[in-house]
PDB file of N, CA and C in Angstrom:
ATOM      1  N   UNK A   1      48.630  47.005  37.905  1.00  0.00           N
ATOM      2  CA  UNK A   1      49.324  48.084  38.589  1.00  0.00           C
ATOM      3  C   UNK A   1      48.429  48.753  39.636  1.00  0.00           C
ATOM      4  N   UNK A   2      47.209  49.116  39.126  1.00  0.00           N
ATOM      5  CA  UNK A   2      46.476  49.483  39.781  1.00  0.00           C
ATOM      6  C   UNK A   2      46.455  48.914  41.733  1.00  0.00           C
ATOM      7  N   UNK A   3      45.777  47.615  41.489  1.00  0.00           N
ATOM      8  CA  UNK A   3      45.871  46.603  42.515  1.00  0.00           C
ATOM      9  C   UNK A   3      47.106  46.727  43.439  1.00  0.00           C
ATOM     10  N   UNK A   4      48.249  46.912  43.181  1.00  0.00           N
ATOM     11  CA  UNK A   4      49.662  46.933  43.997  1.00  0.00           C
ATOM     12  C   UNK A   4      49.142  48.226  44.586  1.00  0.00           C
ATOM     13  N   UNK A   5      49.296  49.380  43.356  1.00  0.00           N
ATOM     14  CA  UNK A   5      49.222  50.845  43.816  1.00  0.00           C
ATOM     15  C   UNK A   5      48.237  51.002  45.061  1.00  0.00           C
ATOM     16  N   UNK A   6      47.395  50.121  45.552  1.00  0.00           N
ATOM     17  CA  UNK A   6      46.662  50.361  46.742  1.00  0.00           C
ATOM     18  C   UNK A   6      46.991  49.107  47.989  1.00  0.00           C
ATOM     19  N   UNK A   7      47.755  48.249  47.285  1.00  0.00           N
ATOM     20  CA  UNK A   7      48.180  47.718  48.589  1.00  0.00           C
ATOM     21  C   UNK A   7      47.801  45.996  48.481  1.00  0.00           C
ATOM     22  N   UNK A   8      47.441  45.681  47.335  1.00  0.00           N
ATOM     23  CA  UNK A   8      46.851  44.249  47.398  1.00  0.00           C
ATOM     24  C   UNK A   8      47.902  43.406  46.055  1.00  0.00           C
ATOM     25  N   UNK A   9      47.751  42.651  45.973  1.00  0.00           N
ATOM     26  CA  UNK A   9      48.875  41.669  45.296  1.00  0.00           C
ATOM     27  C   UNK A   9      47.522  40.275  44.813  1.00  0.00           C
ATOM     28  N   UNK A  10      48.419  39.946  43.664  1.00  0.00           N
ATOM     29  CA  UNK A  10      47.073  38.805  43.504  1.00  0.00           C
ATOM     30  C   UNK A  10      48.622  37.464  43.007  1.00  0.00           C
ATOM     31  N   UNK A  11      47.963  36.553  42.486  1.00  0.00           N
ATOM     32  CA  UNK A  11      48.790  35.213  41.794  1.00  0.00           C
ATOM     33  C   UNK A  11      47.898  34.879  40.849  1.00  0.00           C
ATOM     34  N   UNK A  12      48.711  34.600  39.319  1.00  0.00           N
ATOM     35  CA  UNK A  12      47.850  34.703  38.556  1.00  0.00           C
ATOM     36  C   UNK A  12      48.798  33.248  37.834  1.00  0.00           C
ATOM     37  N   UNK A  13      48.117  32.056  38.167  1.00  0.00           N
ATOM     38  CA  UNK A  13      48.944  31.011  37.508  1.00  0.00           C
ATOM     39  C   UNK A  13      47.837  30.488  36.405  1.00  0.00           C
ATOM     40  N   UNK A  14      48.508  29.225  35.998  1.00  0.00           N
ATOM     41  CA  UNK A  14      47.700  28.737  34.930  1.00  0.00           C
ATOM     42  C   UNK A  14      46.134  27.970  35.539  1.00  0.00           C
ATOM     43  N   UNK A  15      46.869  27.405  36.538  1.00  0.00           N
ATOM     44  CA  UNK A  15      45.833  26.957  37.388  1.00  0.00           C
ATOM     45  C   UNK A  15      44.429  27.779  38.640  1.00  0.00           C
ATOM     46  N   UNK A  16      45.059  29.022  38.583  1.00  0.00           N
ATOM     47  CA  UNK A  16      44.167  29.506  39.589  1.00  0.00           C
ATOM     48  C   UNK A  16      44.928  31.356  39.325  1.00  0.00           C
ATOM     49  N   UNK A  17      43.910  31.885  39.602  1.00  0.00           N
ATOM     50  CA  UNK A  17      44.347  33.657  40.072  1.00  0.00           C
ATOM     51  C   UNK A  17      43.191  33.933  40.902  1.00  0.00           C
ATOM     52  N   UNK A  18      44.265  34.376  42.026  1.00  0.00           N
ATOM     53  CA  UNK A  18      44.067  34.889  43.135  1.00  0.00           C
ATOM     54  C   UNK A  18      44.011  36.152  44.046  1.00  0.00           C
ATOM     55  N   UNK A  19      43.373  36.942  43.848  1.00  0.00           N
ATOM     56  CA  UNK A  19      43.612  38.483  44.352  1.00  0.00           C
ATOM     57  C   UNK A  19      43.279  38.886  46.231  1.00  0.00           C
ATOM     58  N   UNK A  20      44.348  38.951  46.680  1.00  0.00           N
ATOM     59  CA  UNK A  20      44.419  39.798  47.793  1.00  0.00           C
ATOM     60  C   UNK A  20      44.649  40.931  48.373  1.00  0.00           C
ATOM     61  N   UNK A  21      43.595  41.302  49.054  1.00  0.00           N
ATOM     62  CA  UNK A  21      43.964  42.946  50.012  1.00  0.00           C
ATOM     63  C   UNK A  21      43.590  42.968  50.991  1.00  0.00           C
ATOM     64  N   UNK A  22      44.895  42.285  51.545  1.00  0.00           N
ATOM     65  CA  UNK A  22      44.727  42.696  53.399  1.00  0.00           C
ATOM     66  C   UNK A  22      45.090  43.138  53.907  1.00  0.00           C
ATOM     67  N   UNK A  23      46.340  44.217  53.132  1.00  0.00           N
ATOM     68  CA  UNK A  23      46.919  45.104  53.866  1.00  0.00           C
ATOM     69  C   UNK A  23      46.473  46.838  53.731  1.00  0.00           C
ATOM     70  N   UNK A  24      45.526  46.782  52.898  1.00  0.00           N
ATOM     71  CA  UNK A  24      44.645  47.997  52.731  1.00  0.00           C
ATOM     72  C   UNK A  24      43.218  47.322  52.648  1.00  0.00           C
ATOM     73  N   UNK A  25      42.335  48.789  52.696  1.00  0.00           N
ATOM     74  CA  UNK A  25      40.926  48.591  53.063  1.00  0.00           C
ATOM     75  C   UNK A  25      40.650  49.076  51.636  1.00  0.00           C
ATOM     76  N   UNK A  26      39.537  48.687  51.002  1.00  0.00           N
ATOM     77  CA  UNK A  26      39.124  48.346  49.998  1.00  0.00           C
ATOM     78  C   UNK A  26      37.556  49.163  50.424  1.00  0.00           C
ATOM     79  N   UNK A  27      37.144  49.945  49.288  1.00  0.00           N
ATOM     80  CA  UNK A  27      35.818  50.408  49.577  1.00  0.00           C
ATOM     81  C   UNK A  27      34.896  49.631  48.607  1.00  0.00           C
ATOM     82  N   UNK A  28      33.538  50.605  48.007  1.00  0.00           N
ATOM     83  CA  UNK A  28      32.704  50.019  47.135  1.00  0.00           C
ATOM     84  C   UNK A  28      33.131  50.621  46.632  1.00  0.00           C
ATOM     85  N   UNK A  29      33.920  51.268  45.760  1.00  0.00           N
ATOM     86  CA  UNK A  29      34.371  51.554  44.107  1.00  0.00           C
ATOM     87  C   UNK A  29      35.261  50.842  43.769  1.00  0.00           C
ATOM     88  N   UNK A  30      36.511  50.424  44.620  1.00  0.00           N
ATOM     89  CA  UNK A  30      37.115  49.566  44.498  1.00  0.00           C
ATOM     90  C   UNK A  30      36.703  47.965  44.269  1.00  0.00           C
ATOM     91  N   UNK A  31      35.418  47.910  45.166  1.00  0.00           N
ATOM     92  CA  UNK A  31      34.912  46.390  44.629  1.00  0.00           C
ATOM     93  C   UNK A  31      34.193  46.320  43.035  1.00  0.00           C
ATOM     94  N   UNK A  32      33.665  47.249  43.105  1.00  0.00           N
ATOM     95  CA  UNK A  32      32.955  47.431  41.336  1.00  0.00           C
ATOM     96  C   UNK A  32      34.340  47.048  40.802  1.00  0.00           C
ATOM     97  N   UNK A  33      35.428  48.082  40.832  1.00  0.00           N
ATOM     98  CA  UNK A  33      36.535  47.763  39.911  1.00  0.00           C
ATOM     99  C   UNK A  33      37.091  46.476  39.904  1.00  0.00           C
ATOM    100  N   UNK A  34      37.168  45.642  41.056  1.00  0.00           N
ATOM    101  CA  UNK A  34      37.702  44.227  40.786  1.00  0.00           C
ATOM    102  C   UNK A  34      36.880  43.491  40.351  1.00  0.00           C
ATOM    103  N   UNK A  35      35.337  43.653  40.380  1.00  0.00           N
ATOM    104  CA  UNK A  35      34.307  42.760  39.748  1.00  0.00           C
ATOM    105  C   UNK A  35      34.389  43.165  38.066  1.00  0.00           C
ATOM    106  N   UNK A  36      35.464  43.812  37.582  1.00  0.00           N
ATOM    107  CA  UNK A  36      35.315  43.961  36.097  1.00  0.00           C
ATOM    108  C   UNK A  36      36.414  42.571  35.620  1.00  0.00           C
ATOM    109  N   UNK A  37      37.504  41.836  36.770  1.00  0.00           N
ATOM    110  CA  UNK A  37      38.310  41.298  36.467  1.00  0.00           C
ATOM    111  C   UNK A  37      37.897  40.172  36.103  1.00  0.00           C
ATOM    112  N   UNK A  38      38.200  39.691  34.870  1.00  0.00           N
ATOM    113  CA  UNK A  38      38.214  37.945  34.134  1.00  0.00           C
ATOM    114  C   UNK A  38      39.033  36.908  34.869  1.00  0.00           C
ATOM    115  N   UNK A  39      38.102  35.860  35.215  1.00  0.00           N
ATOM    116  CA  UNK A  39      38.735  34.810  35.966  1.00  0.00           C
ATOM    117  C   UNK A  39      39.070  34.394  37.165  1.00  0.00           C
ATOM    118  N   UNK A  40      38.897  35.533  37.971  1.00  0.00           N
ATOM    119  CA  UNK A  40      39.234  35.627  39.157  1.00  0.00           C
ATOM    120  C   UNK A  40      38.427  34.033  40.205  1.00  0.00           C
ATOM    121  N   UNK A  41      39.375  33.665  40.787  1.00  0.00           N
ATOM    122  CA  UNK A  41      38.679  32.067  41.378  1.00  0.00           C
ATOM    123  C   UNK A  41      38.623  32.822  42.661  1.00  0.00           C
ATOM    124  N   UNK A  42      39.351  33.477  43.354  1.00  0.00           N
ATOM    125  CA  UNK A  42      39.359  33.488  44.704  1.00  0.00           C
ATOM    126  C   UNK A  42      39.858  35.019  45.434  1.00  0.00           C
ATOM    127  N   UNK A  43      39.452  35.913  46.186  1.00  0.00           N
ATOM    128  CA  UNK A  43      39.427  36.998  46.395  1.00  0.00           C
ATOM    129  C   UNK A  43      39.726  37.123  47.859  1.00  0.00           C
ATOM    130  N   UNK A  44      41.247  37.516  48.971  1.00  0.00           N
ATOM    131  CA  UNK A  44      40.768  37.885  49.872  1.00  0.00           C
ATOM    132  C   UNK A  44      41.452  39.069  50.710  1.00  0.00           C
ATOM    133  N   UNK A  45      40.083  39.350  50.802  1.00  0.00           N
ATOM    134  CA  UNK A  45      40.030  41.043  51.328  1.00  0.00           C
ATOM    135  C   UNK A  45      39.246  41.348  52.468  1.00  0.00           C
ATOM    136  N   UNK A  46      40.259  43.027  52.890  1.00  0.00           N
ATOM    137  CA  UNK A  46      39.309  43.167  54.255  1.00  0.00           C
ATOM    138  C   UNK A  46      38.439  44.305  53.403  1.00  0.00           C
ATOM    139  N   UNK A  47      37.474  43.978  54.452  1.00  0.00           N
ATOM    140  CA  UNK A  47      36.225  45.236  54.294  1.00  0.00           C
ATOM    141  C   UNK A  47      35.379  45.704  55.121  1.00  0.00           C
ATOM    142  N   UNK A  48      36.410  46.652  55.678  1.00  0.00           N
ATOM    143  CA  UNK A  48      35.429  47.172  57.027  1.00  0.00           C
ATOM    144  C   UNK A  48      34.663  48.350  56.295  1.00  0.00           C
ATOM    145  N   UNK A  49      35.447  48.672  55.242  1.00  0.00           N
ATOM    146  CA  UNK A  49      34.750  50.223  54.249  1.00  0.00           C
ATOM    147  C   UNK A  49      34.136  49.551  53.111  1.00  0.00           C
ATOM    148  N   UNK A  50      33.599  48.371  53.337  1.00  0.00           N
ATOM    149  CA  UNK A  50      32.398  48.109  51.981  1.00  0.00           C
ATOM    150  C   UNK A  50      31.307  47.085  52.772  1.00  0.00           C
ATOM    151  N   UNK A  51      30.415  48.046  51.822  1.00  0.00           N
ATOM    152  CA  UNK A  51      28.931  47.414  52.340  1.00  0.00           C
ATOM    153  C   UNK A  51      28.616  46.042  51.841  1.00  0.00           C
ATOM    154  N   UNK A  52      27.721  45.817  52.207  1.00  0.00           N
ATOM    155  CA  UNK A  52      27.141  44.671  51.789  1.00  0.00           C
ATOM    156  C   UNK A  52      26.722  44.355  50.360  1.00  0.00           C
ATOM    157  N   UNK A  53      26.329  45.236  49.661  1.00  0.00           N
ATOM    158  CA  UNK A  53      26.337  45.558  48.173  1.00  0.00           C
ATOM    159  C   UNK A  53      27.871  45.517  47.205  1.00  0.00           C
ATOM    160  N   UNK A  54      29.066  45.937  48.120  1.00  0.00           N
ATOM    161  CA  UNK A  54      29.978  45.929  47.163  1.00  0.00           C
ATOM    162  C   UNK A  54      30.652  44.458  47.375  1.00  0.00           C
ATOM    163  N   UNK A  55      30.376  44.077  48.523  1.00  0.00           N
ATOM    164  CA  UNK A  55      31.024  42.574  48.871  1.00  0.00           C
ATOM    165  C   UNK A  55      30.253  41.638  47.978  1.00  0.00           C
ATOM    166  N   UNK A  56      28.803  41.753  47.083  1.00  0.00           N
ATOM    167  CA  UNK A  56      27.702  41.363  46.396  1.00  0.00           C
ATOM    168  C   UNK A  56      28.871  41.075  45.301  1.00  0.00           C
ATOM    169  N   UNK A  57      29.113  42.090  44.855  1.00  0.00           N
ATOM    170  CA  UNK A  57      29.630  42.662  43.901  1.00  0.00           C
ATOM    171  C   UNK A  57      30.747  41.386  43.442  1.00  0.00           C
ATOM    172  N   UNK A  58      32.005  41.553  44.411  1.00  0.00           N
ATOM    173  CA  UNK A  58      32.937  40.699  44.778  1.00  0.00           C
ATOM    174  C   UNK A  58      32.271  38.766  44.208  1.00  0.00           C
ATOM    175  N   UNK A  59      31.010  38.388  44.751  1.00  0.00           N
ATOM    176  CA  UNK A  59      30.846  37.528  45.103  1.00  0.00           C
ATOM    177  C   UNK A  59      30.252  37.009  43.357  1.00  0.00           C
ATOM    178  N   UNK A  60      29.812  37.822  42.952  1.00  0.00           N
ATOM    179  CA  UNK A  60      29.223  37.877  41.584  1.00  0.00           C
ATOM    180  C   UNK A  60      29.676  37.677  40.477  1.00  0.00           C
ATOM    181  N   UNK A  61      31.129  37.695  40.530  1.00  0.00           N
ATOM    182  CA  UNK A  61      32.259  37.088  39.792  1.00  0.00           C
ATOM    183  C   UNK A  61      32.076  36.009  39.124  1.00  0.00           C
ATOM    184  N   UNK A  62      32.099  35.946  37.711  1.00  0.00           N
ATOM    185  CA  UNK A  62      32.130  34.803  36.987  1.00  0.00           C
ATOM    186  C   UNK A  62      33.146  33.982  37.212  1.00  0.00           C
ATOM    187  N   UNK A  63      32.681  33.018  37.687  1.00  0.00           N
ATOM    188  CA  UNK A  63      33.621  32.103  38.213  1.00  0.00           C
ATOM    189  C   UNK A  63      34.484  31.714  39.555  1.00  0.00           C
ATOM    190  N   UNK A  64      33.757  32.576  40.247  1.00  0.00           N
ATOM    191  CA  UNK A  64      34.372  32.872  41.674  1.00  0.00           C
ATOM    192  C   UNK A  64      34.233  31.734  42.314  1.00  0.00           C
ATOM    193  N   UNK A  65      34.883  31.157  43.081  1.00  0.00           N
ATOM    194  CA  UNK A  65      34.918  29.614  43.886  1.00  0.00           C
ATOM    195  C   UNK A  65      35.129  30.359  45.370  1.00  0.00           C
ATOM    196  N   UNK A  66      35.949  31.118  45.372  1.00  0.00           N
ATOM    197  CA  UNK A  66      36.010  31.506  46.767  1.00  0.00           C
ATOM    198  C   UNK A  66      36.292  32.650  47.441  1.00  0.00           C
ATOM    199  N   UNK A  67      35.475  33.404  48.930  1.00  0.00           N
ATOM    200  CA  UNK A  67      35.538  34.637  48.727  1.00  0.00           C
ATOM    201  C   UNK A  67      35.846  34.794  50.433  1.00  0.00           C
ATOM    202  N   UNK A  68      37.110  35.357  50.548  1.00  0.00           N
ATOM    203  CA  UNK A  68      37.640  35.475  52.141  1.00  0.00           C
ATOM    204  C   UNK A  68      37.138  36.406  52.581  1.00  0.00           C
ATOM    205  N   UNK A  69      36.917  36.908  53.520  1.00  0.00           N
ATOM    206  CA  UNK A  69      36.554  38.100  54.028  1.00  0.00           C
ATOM    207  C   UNK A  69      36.948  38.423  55.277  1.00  0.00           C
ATOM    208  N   UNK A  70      37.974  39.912  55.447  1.00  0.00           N
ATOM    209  CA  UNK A  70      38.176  40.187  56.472  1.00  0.00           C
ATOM    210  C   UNK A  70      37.535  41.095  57.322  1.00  0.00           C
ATOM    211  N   UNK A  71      36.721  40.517  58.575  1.00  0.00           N
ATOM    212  CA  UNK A  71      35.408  41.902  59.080  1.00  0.00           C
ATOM    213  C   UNK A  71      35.366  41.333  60.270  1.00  0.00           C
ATOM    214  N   UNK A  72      34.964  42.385  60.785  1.00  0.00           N
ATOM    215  CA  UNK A  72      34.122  42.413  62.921  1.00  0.00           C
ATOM    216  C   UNK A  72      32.568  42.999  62.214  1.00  0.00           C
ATOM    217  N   UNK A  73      32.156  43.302  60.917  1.00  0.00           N
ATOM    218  CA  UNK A  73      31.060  43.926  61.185  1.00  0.00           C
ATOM    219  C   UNK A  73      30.070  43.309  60.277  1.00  0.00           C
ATOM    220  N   UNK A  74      30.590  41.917  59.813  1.00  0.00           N
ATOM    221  CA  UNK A  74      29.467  41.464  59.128  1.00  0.00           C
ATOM    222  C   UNK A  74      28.462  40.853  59.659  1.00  0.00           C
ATOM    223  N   UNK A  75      27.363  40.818  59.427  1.00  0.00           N
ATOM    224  CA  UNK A  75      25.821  40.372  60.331  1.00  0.00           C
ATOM    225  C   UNK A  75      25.713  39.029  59.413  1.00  0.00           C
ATOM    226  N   UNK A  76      24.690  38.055  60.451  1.00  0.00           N
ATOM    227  CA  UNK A  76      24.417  36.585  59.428  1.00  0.00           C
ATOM    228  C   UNK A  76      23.859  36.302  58.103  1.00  0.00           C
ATOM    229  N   UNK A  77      23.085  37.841  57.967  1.00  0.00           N
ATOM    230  CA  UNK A  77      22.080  37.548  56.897  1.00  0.00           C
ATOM    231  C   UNK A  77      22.747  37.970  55.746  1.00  0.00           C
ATOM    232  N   UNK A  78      23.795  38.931  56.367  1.00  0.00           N
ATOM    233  CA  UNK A  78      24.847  39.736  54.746  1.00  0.00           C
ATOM    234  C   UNK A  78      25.598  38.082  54.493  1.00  0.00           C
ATOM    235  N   UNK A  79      26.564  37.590  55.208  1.00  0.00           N
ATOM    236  CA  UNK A  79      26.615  36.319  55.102  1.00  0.00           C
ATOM    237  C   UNK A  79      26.050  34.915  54.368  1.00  0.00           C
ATOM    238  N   UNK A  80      24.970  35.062  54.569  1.00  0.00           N
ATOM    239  CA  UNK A  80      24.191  34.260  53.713  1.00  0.00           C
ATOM    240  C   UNK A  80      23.908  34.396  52.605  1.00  0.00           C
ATOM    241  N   UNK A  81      23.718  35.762  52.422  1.00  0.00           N
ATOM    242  CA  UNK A  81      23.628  36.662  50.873  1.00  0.00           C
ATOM    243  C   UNK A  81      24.726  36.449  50.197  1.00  0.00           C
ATOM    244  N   UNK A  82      25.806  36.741  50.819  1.00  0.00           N
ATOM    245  CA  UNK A  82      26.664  36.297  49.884  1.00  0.00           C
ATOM    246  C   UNK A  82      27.389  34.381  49.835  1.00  0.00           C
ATOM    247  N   UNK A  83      26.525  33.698  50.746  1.00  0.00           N
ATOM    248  CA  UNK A  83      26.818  31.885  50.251  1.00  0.00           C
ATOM    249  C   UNK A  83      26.111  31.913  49.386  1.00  0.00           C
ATOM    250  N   UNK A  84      24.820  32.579  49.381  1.00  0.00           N
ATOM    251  CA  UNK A  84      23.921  32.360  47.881  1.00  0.00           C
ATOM    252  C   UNK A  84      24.785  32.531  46.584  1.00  0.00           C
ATOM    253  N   UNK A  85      25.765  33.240  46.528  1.00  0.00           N
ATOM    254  CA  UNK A  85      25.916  33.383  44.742  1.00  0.00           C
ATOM    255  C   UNK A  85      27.310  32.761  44.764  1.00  0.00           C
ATOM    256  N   UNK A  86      28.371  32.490  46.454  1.00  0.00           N
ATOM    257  CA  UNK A  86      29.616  32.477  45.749  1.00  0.00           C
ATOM    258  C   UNK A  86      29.660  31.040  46.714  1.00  0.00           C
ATOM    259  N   UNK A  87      30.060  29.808  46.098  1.00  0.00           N
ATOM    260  CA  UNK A  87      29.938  28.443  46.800  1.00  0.00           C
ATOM    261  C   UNK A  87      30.855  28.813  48.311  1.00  0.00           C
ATOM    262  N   UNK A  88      31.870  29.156  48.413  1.00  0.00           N
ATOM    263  CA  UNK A  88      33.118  29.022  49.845  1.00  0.00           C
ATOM    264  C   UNK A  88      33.030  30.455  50.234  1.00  0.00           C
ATOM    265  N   UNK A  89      32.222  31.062  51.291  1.00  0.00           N
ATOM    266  CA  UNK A  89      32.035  32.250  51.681  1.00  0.00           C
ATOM    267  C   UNK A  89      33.353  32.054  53.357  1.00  0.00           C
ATOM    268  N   UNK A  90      34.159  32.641  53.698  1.00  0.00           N
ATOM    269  CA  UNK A  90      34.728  32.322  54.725  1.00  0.00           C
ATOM    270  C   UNK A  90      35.103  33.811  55.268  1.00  0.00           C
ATOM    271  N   UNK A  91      34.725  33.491  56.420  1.00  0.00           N
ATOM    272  CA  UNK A  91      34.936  34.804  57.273  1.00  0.00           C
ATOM    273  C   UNK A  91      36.228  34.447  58.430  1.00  0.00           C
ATOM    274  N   UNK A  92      37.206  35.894  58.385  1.00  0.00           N
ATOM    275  CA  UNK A  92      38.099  35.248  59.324  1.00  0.00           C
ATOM    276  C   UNK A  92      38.361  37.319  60.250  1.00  0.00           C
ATOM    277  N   UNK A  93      38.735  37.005  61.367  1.00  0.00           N
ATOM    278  CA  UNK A  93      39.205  37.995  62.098  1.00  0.00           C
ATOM    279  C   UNK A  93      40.335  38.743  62.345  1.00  0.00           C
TER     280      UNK A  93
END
């Protein structure tokens, strides 16, 4: 409920769950709170209001395969930081 109540929607099949928020902005408390979620394979969200630490966060996910990201303000090295922990880092505009 939570997740809707701010604007993001996920798919939660047998095969894969999927959480998206691209129609709201997502801060760092909000990323702590989705990094408490079990299972999560694939995450995509904008984040012009989270740092580089909460996108960490995101990426740190047990089990995370893949992590979208919607930004104009990410730099190469936050980027890289996060291919280190999550295999499919993809940035889109």
């Amino acid at each position: 409920d939570w997740l809707e109540e701010r604007g993001g929607a996920y798919v939660w099949e047998p095969e894969v769950f999927v959480v998206t928020v691209l129609d709201a902005t997502f801060s760092d408390e909000d990323a702590k709170r989705l990094s408490q979620l079990i299972g999560v394979q694939q995450i995509v969200v904008e984040v012009s209001k989270m740092s580089a630490e909460g996108l960490k966060k995101l990426a740190d996910i047990p089990g995370m395969s893949s992590l979208v990201v919607r930004a104009d303000s990410l730099i190469e090295c936050d980027v890289e930081q996060l291919q280190a922990t999550c295999p499919d880092v993809r940035i889109i505009y």
